[in-house]
C-alpha atoms as a PDB file:
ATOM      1  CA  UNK A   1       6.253  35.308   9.910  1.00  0.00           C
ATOM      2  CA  UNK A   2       5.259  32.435   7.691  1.00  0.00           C
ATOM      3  CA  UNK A   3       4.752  29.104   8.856  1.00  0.00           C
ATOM      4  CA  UNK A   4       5.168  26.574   5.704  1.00  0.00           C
ATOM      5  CA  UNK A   5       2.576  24.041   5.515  1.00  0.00           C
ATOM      6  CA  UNK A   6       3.760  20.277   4.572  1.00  0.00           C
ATOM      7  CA  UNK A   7       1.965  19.686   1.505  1.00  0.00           C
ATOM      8  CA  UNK A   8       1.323  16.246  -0.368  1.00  0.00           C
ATOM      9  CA  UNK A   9      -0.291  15.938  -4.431  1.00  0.00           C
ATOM     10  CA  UNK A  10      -1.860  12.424  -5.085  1.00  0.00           C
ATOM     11  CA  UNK A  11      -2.412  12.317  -9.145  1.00  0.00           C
ATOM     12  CA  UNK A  12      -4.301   9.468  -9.537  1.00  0.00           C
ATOM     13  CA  UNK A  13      -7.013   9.113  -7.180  1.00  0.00           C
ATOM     14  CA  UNK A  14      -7.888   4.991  -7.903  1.00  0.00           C
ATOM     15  CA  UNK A  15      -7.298   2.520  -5.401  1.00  0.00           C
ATOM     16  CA  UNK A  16      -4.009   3.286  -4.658  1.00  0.00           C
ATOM     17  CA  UNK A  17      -4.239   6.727  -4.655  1.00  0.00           C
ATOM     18  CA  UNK A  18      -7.203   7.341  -2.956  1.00  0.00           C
ATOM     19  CA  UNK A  19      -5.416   4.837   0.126  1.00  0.00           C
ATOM     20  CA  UNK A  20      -2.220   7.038   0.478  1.00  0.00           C
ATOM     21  CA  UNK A  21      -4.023   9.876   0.606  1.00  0.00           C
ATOM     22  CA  UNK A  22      -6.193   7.885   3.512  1.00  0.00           C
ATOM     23  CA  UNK A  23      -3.162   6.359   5.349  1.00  0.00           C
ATOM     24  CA  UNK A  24      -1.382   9.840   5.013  1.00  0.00           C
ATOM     25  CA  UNK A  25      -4.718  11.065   6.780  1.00  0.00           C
ATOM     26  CA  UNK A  26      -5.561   8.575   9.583  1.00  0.00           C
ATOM     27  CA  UNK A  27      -1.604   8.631  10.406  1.00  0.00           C
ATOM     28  CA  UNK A  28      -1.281  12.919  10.586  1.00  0.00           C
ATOM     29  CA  UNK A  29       2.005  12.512   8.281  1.00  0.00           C
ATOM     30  CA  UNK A  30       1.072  15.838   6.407  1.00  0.00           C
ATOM     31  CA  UNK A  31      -0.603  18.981   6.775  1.00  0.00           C
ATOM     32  CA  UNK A  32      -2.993  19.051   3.600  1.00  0.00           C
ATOM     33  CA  UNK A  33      -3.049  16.330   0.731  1.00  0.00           C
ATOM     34  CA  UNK A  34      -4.417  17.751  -3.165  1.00  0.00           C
ATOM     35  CA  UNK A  35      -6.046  15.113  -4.747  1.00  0.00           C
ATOM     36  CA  UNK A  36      -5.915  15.389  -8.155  1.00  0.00           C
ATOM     37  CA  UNK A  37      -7.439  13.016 -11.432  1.00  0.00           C
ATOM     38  CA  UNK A  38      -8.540  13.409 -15.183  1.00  0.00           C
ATOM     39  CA  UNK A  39     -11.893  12.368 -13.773  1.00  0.00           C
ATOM     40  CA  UNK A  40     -12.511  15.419 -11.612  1.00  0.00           C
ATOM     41  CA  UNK A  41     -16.039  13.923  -9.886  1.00  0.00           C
ATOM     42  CA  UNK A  42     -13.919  10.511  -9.345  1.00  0.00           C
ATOM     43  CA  UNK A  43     -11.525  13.010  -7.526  1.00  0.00           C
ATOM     44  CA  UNK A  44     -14.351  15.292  -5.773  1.00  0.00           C
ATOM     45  CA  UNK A  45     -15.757  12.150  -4.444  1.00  0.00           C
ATOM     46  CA  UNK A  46     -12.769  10.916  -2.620  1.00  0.00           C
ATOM     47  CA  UNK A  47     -12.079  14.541  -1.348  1.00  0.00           C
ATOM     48  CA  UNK A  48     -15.362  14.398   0.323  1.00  0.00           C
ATOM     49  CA  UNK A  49     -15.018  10.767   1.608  1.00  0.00           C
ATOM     50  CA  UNK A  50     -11.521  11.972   3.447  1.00  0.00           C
ATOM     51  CA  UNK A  51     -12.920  14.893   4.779  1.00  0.00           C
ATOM     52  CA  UNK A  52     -15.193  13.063   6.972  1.00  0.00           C
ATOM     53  CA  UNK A  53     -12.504  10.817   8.723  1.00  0.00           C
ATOM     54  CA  UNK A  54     -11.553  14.281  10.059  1.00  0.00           C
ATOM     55  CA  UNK A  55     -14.011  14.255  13.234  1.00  0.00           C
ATOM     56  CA  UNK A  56     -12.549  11.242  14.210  1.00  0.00           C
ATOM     57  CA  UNK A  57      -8.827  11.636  14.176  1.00  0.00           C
ATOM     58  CA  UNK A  58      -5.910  13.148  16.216  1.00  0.00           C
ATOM     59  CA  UNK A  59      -4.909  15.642  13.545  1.00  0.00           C
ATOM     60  CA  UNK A  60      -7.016  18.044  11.002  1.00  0.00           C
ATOM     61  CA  UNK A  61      -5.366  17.488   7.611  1.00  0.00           C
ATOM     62  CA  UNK A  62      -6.676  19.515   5.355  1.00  0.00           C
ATOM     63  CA  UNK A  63      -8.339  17.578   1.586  1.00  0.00           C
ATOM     64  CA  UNK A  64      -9.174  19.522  -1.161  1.00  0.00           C
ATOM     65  CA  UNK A  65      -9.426  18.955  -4.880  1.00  0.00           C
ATOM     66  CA  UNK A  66      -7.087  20.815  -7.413  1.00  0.00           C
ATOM     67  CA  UNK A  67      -5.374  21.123 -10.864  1.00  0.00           C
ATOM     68  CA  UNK A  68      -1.801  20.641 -12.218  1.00  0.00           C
ATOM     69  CA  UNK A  69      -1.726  24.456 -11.953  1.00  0.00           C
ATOM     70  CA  UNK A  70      -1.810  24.431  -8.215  1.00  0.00           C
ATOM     71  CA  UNK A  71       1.436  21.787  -7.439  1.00  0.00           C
ATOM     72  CA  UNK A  72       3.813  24.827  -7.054  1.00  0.00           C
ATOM     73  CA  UNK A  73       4.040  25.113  -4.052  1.00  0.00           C
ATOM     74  CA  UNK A  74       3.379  21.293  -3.233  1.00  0.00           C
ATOM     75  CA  UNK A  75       6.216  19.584  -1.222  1.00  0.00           C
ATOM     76  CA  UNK A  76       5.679  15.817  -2.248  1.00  0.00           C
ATOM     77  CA  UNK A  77       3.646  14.451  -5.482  1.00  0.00           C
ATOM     78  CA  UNK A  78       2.701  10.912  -5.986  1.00  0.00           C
ATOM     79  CA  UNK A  79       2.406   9.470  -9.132  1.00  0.00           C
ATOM     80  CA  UNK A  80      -0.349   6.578  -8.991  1.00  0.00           C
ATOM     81  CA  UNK A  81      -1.882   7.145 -12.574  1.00  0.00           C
ATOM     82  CA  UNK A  82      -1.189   4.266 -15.066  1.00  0.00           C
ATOM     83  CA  UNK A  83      -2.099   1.240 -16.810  1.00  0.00           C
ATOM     84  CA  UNK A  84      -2.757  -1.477 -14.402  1.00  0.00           C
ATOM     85  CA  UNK A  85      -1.734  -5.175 -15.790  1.00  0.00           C
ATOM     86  CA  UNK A  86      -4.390  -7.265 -17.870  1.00  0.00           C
ATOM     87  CA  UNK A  87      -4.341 -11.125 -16.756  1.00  0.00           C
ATOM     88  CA  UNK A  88      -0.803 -12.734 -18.183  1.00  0.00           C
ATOM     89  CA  UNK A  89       0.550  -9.672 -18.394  1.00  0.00           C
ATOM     90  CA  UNK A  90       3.834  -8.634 -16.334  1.00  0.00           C
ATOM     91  CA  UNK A  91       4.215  -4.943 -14.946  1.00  0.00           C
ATOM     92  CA  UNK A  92       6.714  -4.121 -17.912  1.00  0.00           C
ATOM     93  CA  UNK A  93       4.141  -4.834 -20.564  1.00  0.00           C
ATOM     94  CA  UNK A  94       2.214  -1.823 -19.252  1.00  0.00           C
ATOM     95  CA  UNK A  95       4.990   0.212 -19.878  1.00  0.00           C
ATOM     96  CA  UNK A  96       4.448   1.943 -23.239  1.00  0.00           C
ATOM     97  CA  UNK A  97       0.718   3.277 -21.955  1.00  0.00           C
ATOM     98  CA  UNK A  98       1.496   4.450 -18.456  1.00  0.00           C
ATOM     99  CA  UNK A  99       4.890   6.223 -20.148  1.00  0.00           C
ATOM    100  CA  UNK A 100       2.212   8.315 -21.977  1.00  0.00           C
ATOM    101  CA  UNK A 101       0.290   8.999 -18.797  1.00  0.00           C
ATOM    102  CA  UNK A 102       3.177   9.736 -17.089  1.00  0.00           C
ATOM    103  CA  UNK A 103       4.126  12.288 -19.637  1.00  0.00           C
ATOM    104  CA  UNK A 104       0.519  13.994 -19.808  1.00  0.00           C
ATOM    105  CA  UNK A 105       0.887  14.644 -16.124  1.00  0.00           C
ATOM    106  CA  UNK A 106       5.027  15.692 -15.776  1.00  0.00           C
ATOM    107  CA  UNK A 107       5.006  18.273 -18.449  1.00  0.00           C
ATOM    108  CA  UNK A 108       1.906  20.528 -16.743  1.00  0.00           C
ATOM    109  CA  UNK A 109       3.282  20.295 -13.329  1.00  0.00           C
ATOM    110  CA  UNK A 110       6.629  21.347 -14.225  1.00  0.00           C
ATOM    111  CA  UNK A 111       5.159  23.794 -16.124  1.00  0.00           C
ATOM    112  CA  UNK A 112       3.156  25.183 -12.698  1.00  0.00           C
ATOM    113  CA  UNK A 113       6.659  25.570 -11.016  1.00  0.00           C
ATOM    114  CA  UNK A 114       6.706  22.719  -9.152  1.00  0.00           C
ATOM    115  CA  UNK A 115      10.414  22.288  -7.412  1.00  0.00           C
ATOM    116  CA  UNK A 116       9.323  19.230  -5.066  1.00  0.00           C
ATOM    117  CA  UNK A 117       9.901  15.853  -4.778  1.00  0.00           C
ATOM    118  CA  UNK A 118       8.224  12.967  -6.980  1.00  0.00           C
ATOM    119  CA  UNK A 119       7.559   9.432  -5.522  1.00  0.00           C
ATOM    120  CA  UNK A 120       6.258   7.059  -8.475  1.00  0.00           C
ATOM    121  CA  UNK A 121       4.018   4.519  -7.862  1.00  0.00           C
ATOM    122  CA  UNK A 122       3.106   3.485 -11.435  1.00  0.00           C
ATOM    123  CA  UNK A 123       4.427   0.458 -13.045  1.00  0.00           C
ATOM    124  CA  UNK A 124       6.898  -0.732 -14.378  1.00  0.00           C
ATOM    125  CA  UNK A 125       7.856   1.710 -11.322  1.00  0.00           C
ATOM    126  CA  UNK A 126      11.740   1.803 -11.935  1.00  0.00           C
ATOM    127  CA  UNK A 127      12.148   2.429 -15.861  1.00  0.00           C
ATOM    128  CA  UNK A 128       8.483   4.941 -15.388  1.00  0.00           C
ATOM    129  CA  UNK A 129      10.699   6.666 -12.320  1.00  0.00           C
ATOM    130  CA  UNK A 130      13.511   7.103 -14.534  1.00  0.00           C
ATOM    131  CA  UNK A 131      11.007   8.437 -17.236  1.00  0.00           C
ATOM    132  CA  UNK A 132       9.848  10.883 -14.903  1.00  0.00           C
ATOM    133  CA  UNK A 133      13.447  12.154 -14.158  1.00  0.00           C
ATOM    134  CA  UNK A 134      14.167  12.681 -17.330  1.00  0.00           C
ATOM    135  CA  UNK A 135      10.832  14.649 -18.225  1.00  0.00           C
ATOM    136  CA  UNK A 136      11.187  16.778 -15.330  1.00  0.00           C
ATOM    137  CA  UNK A 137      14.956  17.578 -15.114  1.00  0.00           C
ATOM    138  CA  UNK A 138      15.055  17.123 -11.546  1.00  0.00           C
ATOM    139  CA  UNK A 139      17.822  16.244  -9.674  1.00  0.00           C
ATOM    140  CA  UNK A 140      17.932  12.584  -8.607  1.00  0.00           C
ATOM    141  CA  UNK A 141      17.555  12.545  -4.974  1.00  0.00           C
ATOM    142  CA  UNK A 142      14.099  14.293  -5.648  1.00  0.00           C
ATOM    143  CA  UNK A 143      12.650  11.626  -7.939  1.00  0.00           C
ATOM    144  CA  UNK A 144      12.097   8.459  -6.403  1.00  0.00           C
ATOM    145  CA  UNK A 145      10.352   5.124  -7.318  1.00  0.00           C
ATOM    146  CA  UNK A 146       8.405   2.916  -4.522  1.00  0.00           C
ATOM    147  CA  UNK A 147      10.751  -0.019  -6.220  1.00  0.00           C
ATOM    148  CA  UNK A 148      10.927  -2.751  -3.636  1.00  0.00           C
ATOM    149  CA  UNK A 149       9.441  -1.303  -0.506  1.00  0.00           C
ATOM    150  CA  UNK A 150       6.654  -3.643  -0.597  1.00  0.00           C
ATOM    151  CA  UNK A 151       8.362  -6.755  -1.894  1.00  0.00           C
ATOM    152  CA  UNK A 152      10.810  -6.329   1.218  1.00  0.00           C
ATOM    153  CA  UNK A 153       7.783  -6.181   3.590  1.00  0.00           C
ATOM    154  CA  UNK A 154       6.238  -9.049   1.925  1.00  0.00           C
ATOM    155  CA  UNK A 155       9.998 -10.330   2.182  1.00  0.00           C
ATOM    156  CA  UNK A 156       9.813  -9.938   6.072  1.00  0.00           C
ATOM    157  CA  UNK A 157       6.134 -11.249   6.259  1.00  0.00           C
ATOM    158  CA  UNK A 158       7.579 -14.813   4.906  1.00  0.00           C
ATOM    159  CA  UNK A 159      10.565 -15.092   6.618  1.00  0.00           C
ATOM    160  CA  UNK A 160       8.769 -14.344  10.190  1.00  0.00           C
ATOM    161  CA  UNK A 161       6.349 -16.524   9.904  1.00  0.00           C
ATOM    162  CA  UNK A 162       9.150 -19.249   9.705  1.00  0.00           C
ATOM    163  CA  UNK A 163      11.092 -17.696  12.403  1.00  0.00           C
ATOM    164  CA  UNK A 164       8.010 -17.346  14.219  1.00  0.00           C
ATOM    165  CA  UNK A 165       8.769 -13.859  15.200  1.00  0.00           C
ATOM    166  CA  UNK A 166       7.476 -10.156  14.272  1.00  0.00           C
ATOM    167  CA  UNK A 167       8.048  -9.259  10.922  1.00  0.00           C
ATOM    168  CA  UNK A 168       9.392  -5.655  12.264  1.00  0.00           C
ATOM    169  CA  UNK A 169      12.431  -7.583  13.789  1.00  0.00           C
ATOM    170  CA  UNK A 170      13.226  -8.954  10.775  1.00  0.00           C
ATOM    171  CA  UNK A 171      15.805  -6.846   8.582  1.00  0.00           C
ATOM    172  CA  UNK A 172      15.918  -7.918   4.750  1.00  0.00           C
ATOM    173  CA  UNK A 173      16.065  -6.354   1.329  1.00  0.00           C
ATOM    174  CA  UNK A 174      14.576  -7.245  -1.886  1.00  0.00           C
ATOM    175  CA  UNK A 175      16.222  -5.487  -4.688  1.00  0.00           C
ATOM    176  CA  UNK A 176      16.968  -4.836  -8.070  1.00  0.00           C
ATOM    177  CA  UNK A 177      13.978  -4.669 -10.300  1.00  0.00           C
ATOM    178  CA  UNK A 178       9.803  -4.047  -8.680  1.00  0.00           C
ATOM    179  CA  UNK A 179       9.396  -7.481 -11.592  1.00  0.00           C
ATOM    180  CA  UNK A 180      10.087 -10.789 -11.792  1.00  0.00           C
ATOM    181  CA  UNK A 181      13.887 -10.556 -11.542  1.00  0.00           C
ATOM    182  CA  UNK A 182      14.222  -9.204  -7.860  1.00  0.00           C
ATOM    183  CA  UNK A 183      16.703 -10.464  -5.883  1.00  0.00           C
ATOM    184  CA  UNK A 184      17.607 -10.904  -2.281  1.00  0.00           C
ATOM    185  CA  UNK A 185      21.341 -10.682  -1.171  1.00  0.00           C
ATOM    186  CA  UNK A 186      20.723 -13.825   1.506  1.00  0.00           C
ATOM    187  CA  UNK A 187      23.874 -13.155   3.262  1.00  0.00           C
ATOM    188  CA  UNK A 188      22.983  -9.262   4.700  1.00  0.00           C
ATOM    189  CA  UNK A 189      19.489 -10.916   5.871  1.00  0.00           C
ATOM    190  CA  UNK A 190      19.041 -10.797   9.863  1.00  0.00           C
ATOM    191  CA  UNK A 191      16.249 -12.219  12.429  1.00  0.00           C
ATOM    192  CA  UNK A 192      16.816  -9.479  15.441  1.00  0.00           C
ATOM    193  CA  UNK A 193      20.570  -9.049  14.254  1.00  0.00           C
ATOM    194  CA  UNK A 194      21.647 -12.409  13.594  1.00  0.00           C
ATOM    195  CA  UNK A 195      21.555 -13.936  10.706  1.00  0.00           C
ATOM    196  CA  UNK A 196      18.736 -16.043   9.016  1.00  0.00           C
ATOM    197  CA  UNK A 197      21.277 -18.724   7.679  1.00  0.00           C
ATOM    198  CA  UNK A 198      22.470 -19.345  11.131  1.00  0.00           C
ATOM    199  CA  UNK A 199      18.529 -18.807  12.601  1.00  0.00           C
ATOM    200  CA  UNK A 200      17.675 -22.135  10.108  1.00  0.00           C
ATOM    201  CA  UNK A 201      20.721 -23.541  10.896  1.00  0.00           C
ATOM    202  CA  UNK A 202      20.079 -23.554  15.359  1.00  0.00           C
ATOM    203  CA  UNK A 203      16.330 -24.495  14.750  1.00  0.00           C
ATOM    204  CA  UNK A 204      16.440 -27.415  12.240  1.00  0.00           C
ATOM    205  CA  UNK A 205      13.720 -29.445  14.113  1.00  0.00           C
ATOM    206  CA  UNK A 206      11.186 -26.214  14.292  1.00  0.00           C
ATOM    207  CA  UNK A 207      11.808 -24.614  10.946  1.00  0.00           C
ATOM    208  CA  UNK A 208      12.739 -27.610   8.795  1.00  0.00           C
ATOM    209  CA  UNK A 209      14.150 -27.252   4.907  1.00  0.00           C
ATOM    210  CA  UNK A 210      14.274 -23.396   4.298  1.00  0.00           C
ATOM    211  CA  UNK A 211      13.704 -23.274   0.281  1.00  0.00           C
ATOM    212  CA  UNK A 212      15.338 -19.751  -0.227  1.00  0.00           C
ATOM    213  CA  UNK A 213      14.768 -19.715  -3.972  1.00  0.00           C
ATOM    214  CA  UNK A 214      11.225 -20.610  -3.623  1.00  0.00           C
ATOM    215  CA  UNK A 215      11.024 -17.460  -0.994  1.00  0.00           C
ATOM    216  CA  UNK A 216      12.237 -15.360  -3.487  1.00  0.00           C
ATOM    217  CA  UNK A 217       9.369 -16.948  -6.133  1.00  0.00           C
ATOM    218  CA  UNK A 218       6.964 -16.087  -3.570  1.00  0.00           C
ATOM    219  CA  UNK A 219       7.705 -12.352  -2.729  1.00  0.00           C
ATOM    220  CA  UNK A 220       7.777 -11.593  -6.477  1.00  0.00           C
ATOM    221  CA  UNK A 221       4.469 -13.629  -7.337  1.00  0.00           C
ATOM    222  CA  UNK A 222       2.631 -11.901  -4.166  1.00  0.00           C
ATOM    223  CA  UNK A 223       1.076  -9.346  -5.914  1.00  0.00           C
ATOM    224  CA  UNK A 224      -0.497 -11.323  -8.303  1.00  0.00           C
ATOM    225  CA  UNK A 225      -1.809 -13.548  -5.464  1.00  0.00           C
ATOM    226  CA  UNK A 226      -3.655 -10.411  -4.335  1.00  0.00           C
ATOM    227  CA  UNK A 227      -4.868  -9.505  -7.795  1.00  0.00           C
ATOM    228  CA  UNK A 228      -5.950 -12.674  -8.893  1.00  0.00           C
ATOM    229  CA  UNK A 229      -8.187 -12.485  -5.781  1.00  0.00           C
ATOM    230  CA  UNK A 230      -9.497  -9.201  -5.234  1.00  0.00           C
ATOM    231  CA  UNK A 231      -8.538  -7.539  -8.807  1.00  0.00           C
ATOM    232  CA  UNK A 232      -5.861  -4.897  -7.391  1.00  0.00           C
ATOM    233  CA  UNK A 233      -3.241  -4.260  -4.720  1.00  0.00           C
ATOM    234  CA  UNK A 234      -3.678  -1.063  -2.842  1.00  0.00           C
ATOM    235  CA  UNK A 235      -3.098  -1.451   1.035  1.00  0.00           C
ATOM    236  CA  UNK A 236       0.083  -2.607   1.448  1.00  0.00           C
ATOM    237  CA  UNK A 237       1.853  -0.486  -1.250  1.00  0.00           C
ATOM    238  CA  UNK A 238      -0.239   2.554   0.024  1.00  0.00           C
ATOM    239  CA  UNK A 239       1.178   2.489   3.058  1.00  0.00           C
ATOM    240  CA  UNK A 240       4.646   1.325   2.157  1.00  0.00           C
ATOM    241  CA  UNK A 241       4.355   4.993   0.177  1.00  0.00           C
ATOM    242  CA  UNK A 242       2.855   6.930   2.925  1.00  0.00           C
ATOM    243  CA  UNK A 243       6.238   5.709   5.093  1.00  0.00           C
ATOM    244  CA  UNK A 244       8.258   6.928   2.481  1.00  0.00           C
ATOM    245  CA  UNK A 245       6.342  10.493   2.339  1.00  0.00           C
ATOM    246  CA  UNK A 246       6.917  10.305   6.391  1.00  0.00           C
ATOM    247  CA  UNK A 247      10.496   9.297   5.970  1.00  0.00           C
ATOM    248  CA  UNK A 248      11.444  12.857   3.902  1.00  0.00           C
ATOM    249  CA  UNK A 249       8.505  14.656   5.388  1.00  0.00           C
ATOM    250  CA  UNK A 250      10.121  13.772   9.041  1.00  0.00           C
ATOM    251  CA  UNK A 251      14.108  13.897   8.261  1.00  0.00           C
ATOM    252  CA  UNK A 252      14.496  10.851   9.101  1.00  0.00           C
ATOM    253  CA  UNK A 253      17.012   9.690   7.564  1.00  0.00           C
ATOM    254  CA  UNK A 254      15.508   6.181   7.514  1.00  0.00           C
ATOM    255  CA  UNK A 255      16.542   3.679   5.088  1.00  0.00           C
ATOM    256  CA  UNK A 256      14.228   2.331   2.873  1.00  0.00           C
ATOM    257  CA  UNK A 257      14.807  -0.327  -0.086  1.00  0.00           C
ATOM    258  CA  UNK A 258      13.487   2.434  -3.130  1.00  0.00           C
ATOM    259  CA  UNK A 259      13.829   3.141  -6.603  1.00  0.00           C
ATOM    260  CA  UNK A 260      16.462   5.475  -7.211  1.00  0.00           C
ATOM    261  CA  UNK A 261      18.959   6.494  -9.645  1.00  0.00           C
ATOM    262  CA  UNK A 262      22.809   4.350  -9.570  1.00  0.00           C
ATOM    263  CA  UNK A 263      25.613   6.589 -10.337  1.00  0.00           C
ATOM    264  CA  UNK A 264      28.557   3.795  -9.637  1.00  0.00           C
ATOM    265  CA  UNK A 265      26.817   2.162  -6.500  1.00  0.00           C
ATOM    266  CA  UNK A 266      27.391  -1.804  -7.234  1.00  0.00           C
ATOM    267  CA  UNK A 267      28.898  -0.885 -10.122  1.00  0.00           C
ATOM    268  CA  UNK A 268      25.771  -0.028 -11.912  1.00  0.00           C
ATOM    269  CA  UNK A 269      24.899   3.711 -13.571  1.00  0.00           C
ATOM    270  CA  UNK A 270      22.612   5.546 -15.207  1.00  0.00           C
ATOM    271  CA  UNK A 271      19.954   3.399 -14.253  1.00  0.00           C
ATOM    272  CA  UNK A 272      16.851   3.409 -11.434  1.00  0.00           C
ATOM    273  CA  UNK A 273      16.428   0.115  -9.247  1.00  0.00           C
ATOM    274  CA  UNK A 274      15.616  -0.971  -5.811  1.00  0.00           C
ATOM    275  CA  UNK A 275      18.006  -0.193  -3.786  1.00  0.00           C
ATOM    276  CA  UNK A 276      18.586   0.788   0.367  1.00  0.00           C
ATOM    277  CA  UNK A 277      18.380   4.182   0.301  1.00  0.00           C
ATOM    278  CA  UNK A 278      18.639   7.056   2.944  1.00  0.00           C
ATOM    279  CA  UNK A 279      15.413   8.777   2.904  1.00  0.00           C
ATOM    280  CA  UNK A 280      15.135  12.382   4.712  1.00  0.00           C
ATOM    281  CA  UNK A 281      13.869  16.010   3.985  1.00  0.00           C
ATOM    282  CA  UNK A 282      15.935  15.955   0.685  1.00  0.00           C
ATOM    283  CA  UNK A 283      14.684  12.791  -0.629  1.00  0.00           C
ATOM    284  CA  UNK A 284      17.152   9.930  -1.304  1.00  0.00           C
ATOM    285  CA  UNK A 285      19.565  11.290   0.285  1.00  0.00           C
ATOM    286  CA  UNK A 286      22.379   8.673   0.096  1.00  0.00           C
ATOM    287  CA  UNK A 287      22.657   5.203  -1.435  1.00  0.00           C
ATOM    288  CA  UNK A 288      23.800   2.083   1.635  1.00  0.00           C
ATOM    289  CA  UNK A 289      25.741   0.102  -0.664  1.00  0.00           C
ATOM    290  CA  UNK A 290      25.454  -2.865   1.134  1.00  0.00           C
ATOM    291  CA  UNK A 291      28.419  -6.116   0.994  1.00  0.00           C
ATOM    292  CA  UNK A 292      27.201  -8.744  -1.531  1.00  0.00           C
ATOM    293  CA  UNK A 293      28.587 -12.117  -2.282  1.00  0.00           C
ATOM    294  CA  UNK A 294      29.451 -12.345  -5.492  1.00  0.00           C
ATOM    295  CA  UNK A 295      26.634 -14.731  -6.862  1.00  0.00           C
ATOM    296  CA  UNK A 296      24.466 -12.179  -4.910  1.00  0.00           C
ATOM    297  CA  UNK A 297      26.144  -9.354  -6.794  1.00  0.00           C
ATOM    298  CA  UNK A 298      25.530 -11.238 -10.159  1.00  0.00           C
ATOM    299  CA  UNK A 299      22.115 -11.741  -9.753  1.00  0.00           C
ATOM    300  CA  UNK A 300      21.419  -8.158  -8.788  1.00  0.00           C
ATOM    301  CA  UNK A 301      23.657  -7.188 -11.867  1.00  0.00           C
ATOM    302  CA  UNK A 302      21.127  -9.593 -14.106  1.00  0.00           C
ATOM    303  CA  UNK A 303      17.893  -7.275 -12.564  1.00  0.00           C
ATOM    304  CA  UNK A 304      19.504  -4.378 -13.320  1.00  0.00           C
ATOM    305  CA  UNK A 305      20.064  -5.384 -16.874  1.00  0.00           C
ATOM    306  CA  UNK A 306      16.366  -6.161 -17.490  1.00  0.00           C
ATOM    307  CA  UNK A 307      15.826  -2.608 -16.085  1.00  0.00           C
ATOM    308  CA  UNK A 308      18.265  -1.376 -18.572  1.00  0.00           C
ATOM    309  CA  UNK A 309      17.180  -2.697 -21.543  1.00  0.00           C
ATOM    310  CA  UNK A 310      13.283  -1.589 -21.354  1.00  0.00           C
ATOM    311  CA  UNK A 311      14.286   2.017 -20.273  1.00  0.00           C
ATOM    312  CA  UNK A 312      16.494   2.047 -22.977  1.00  0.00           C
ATOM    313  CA  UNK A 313      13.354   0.814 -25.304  1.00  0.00           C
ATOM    314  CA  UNK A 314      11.294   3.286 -24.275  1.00  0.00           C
ATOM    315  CA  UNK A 315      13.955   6.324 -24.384  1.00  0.00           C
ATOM    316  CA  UNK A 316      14.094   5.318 -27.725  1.00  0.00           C
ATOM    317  CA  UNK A 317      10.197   5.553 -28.699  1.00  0.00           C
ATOM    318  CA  UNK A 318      10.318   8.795 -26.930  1.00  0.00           C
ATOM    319  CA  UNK A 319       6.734   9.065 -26.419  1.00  0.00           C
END
């Protein structure tokens, strides 16, 4: 009898890399993790470094190093490799370099058999996902973009802080593009199942003037808070991907706000953006297509345009 182990491929083992492969270590979500780079000793090192949280954990996940060659039989890859933004830059004008990466690392792992399921970290993450869909000829549900994970949890950071409540009891999406033209659909948003116009509305005198536009400003510029004070972001979306990984790894059908391919949902196809998406052992699984208004709708339809028109740019350079 053999027992199949669950196996995860980091490619890209810099910040964010090396801290999924860490939070998918300290929280036992796989069985081994491959940590793989074009700078081997950069990925040695790291190996080594995870390999001695071991002693001190509830769960002996097994690190090693390896090549493109050895992702055949790999369950879950994560694509972290890419060109990080310069100061005054936005995510989509890395988009012509980390296409390039993206296409030096697809090809040979294809080539090694590979039949898993990719979750792209790399920015512009929703044209780079749909890159990597393309390249690899796998089926949609098993490519999948981190899109707005982490802007939704930086989402639910803001608004609890107002509501003065925890963050996990707050239920709200950001969506569209991982950019500067995200969106949140306002009326779906809840604080412990009723809903945040109505919480501002019964607590005038504690919350005050709720500026929703500005909230929106603020989850999309959040990032660049964090880089423009520590040069990078790497824990939150880290372990915003290592939930995703446990999501599919786990069957658990949770939903998560990710970057996956529209084939008619909001009336949008043929295009990757954030989206709430049904995440279990076959990747996205389903699209939620959640009720908009119709403003909401329109500014989700704007997003997705953006989206369109840079994928479209760079299907066209084909790099």
């Amino acid at each position: 009898m053999e027992m199949k182990r669950n196996k995860v491929a980091i490619v890209g083992c810099g910040l964010v890399g090396s801290t999924t492969a860490f939070s998918l270590i300290t929280q036992g979500i796989c069985d081994e993790v491959l940590m793989i780079d074009i700078n081997k000793e950069r990925a040695y090192g790291e190996m080594l470094d995870l390999a001695d949280c071991i002693e001190y954990l509830n769960r002996n996940v097994k690190v090693r190093t390896g090549e493109y060659a050895d992702c055949k039989d790999v369950d879950i890859i994560v694509i972290t490799a890419g060109a990080p933004p310069k100061q005054g830059q936005s995510r989509l004008d890395t988009l012509e370099v980390s296409a390039k990466i993206c296409k030096s690392i697809v090809e040979p792992i294809m080539a090694s058999g590979f039949d898993g399921i990719f979750i792209v970290v790399s920015n512009p993450v929703d044209i780079i996902t749909h890159y990597v869909q393309i390249l690899s000829g796998l089926p949609k549900n098993q490519v999948i973009g981190t899109g707005t994970a982490i802007d939704s949890a930086r989402l639910q950071n803001m608004i609890a802080q107002i509501a003065g409540v925890d963050p996990r009891s707050v239920h709200a999406y950001s969506m569209g593009e991982h950019g500067d033209s995200q969106m949140v659909p306002w009326s779906t948003v809840t604080v412990a199942g009723k809903p945040f116009y109505d919480v501002i509305q019964d607590n005038k005198e504690r919350i005050g003037e709720v500026d929703l536009d500005n909230l929106v400003y603020k989850t999309t510029q959040q990032g660049w808070e964090i880089l423009n004070r520590k040069g990078t972001t790497y824990y939150g979306i880290a372990t915003a991907c290592a939930g995703v990984i446990k999501a599919i790894l786990d069957d658990e059908n949770r939903i998560v706000p990710v970057s996956t391919l529209l084939e008619g949902e909001y009336g949008e196809r043929d295009v990757y953006a954030g989206v709430p998406t049904i995440l279990n052992r076959t990747g996205a699984s389903d699209v939620l297509e959640i009720h908009m208004t119709p403003g909401e709708l329109a500014r989700f339809k704007e997003s997705v345009s953006l989206i369109r028109e840079y994928t479209k740019k760079i299907l066209e350079v084909k790099i």
